[in-house]
N, C-alpha and C. Protein backbone atom coordinates (compact mmCIF):
# COMPACT_ATOMS: atom_id res chain seq x y z
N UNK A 1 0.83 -1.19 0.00
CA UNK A 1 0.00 0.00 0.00
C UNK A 1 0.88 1.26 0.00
N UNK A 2 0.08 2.32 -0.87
CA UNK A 2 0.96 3.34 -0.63
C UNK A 2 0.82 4.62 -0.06
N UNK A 3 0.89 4.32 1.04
CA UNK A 3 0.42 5.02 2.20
C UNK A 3 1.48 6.41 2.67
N UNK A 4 0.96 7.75 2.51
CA UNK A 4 1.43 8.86 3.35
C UNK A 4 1.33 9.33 5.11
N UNK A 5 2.31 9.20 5.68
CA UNK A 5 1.50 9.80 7.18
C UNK A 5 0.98 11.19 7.01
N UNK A 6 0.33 11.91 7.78
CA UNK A 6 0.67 12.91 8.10
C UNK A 6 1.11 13.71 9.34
N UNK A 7 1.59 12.55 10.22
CA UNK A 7 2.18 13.17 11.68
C UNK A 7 3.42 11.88 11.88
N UNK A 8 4.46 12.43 12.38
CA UNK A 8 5.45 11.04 12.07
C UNK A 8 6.26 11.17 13.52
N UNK A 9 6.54 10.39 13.93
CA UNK A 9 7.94 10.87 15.41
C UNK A 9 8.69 11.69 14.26
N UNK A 10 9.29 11.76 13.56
CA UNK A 10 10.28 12.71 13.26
C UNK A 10 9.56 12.77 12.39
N UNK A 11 9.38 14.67 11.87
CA UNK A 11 8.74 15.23 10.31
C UNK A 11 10.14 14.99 10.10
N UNK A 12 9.86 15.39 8.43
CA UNK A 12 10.55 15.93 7.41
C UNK A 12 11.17 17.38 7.72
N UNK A 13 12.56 16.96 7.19
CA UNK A 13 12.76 18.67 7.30
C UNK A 13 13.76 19.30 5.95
N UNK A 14 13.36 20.93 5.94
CA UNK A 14 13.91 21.02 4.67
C UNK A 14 15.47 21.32 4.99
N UNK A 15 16.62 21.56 4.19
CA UNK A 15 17.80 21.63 4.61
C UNK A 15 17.64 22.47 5.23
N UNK A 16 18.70 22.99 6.55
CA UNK A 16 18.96 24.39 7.08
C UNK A 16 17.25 24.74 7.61
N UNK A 17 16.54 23.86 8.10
CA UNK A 17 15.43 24.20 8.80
C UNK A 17 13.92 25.18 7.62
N UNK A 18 13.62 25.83 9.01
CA UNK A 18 12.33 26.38 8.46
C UNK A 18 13.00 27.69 7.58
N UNK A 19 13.61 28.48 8.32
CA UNK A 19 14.16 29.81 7.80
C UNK A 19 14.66 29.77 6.63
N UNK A 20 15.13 28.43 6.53
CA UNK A 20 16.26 28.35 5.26
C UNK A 20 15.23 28.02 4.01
N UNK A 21 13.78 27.22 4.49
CA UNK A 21 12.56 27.50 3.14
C UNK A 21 12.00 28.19 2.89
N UNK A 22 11.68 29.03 4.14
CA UNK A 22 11.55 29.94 3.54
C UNK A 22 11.90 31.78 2.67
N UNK A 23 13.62 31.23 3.06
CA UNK A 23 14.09 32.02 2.17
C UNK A 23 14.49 31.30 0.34
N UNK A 24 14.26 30.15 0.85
CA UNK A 24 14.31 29.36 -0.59
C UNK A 24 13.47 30.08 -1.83
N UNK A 25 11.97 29.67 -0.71
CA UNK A 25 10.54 30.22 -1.46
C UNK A 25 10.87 31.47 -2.17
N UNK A 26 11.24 32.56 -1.31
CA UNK A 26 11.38 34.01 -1.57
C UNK A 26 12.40 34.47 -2.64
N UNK A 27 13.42 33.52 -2.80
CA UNK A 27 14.47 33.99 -3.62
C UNK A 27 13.96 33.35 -4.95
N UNK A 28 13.47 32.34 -4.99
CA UNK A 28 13.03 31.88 -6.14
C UNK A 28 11.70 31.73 -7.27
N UNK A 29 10.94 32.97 -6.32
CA UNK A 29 9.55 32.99 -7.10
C UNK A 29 10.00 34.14 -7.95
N UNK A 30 9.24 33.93 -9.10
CA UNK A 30 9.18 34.87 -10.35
C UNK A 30 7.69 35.17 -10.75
N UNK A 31 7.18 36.42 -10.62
CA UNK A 31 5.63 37.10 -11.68
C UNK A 31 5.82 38.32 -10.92
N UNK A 32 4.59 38.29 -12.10
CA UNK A 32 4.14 39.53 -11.74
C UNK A 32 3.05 40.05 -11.00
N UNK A 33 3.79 41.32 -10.10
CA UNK A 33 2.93 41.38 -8.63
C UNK A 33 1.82 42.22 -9.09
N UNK A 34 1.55 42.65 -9.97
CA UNK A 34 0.20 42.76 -10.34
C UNK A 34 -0.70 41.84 -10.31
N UNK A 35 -0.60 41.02 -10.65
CA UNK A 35 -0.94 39.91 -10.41
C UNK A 35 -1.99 39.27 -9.12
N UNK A 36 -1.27 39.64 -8.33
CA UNK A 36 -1.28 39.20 -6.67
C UNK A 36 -2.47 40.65 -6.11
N UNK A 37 -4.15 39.50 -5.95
CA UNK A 37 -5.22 40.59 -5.66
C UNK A 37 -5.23 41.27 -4.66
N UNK A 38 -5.74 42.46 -4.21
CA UNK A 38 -5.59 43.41 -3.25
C UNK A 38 -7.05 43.00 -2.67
N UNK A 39 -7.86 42.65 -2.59
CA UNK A 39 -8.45 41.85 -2.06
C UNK A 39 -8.52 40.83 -0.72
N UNK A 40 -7.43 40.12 -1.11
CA UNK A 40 -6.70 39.26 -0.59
C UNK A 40 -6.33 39.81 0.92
N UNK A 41 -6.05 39.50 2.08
CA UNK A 41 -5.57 39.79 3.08
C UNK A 41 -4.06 39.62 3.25
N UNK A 42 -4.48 38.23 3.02
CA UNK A 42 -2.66 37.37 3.04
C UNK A 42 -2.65 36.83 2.04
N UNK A 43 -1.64 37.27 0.84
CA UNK A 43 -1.96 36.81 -0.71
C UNK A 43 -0.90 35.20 -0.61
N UNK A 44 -1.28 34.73 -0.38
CA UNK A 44 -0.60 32.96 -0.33
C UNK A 44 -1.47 32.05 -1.13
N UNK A 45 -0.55 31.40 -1.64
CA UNK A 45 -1.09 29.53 -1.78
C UNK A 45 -0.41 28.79 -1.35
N UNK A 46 -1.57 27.79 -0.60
CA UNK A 46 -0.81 26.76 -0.06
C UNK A 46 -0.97 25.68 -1.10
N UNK A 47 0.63 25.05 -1.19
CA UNK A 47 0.85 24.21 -1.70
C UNK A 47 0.87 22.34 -0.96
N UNK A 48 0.22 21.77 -0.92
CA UNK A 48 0.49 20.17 -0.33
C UNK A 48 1.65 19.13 -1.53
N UNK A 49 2.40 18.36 -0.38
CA UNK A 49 3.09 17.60 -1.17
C UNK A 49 3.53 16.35 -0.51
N UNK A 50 3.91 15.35 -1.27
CA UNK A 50 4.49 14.19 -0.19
C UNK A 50 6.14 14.56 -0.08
N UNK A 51 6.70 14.11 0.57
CA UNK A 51 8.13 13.97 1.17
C UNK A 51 7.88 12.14 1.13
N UNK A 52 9.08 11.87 0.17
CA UNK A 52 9.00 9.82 0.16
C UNK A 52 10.15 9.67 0.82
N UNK A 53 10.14 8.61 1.05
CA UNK A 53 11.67 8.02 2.17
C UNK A 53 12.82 8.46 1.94
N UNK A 54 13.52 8.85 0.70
CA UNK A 54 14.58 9.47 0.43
C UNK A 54 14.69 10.55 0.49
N UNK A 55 13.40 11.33 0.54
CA UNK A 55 13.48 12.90 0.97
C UNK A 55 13.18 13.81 -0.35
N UNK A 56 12.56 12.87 -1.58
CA UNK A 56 12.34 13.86 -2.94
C UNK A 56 10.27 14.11 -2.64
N UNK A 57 10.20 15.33 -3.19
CA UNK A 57 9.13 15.47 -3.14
C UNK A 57 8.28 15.17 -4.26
N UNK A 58 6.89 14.67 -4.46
CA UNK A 58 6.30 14.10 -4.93
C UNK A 58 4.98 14.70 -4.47
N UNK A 59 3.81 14.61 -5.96
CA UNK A 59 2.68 14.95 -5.91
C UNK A 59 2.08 16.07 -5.80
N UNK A 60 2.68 17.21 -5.84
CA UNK A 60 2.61 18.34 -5.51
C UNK A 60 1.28 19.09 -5.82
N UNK A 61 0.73 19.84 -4.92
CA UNK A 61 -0.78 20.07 -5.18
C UNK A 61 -1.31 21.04 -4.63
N UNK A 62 -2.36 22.36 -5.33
CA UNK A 62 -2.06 23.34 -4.90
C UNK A 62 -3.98 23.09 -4.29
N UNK A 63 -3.87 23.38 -2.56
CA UNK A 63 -4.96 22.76 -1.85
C UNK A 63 -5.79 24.31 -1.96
N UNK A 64 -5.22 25.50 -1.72
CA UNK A 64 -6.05 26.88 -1.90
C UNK A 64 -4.66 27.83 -2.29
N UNK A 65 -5.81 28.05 -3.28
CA UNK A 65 -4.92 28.71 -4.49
C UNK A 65 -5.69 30.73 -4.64
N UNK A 66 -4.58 31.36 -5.22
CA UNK A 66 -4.96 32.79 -5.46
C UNK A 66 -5.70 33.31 -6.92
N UNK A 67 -4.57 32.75 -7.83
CA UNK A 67 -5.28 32.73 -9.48
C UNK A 67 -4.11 31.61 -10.04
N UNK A 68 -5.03 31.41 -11.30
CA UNK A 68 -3.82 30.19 -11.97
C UNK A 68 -2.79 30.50 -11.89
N UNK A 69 -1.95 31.71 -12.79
CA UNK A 69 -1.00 32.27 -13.16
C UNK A 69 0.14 32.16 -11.47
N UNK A 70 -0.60 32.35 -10.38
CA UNK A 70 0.38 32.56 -8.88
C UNK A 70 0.36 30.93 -8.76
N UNK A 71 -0.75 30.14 -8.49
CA UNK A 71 -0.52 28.52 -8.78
C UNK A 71 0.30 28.11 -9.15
N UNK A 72 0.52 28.22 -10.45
CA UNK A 72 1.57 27.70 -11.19
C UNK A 72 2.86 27.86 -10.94
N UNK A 73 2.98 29.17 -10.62
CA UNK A 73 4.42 29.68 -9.44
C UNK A 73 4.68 28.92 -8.37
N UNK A 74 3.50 28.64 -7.59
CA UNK A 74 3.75 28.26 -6.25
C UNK A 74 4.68 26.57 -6.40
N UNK A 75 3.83 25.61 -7.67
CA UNK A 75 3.94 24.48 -7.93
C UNK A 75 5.28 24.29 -8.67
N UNK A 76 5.90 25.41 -9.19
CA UNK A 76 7.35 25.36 -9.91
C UNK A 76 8.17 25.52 -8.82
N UNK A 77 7.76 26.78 -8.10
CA UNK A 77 9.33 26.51 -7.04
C UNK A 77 8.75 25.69 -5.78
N UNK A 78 7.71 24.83 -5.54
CA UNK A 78 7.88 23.47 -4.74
C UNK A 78 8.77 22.84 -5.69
N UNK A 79 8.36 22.57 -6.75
CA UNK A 79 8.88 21.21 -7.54
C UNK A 79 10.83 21.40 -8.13
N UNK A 80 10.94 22.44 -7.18
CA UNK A 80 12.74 23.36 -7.34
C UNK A 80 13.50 22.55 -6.30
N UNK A 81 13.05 22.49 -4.85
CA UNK A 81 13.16 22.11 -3.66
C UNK A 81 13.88 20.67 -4.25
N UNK A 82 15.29 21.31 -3.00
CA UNK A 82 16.48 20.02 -3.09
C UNK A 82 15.38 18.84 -2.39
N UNK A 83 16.39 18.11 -1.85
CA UNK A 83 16.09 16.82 -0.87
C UNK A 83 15.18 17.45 0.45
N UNK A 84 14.92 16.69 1.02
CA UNK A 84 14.55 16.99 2.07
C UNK A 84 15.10 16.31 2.90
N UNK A 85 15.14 16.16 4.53
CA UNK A 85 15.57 14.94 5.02
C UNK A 85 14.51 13.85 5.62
N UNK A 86 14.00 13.03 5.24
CA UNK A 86 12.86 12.29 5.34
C UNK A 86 12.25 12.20 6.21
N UNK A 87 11.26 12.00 6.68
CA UNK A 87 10.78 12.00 8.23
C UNK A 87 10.68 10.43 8.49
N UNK A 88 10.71 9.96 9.64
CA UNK A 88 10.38 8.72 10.38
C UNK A 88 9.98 8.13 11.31
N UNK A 89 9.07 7.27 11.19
CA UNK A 89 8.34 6.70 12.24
C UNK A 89 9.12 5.44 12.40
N UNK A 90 9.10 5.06 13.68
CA UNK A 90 9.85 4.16 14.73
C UNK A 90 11.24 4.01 13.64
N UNK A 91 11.98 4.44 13.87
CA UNK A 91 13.13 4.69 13.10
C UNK A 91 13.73 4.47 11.57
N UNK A 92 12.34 4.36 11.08
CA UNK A 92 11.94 4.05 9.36
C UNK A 92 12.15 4.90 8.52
N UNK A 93 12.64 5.36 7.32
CA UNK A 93 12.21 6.80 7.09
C UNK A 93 10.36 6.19 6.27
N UNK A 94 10.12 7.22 6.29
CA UNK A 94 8.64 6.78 5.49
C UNK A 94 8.11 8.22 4.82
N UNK A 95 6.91 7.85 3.76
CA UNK A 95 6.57 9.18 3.30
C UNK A 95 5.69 9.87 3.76
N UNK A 96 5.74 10.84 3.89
CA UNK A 96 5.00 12.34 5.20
C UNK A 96 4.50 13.44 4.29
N UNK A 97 3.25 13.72 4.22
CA UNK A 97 1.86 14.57 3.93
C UNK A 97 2.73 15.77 4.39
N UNK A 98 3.24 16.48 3.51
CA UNK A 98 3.17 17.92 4.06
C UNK A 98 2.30 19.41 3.43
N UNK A 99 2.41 20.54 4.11
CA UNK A 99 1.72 21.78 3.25
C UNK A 99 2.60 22.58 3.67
N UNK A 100 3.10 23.68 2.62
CA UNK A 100 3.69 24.80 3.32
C UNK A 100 2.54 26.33 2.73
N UNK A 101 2.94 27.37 2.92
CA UNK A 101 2.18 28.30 2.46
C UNK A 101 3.35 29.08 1.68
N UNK A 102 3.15 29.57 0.37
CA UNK A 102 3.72 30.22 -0.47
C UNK A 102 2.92 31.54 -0.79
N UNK A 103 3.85 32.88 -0.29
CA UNK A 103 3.42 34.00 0.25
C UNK A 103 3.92 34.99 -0.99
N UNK A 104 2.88 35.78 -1.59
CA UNK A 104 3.12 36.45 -2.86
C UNK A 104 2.87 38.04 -2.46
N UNK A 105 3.81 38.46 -2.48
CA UNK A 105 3.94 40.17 -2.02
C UNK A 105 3.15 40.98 -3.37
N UNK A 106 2.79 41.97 -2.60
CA UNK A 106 2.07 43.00 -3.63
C UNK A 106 3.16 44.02 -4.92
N UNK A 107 2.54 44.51 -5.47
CA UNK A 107 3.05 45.29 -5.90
C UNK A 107 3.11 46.95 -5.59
N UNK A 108 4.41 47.50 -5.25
CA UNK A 108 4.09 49.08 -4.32
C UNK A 108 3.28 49.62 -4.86
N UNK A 109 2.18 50.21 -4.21
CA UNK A 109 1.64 51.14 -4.75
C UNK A 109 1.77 52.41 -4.80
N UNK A 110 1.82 53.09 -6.31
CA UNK A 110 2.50 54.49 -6.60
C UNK A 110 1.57 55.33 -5.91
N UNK A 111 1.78 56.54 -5.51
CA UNK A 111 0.75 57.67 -5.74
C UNK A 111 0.87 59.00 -6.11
């Protein structure tokens, strides 16, 4: 069976921790912040993905999304992301359900 957890004795982690993804995220998104609605409070999509025993990510899936065009962003730089280090239950590595949120800044507004 091919079964994901989603709570493990040890998560997954990305290299160099949380800080280090999310400066990953930030250095590597590309559009345009027009784009990104003012509407919006907190302009994010969250992206879901598996982490498999070796630590490559797989399945990648965008669970609440902003507009296609930021989607599609969010799902390119998940699918950028080195290794991870696998998470494990009773000292296994195994594959682990994760979501992160991918955070899309505005564009300044002139006046």
């Amino acid at each position: 069976m091919d079964i994901a957890y989603d709570v493990v004795e040890e998560m997954p982690e990305f290299p160099g921790g949380m800080s280090a993804l999310m400066d990953f995220i930030r250095k590597n998104l590309n559009y345009d912040k027009s784009l990104v609605p003012e509407t919006v409070v907190i302009p994010r999509v969250i992206v879901q993905f598996v982490i498999d025993e070796e630590g490559n990510i797989i399945h990648p899936v965008v669970v609440r999304g902003l507009n296609p065009a930021l989607d599609e962003e969010a799902l390119r730089v998940v699918k950028l992301m080195p290794k991870w280090k696998p998470g494990r239950q009773s000292g296994k590595p195994e594959k682990v359900r994760y979501a992160i949120p991918v955070t899309f800044e505005r564009a300044a507004k002139v006046s």
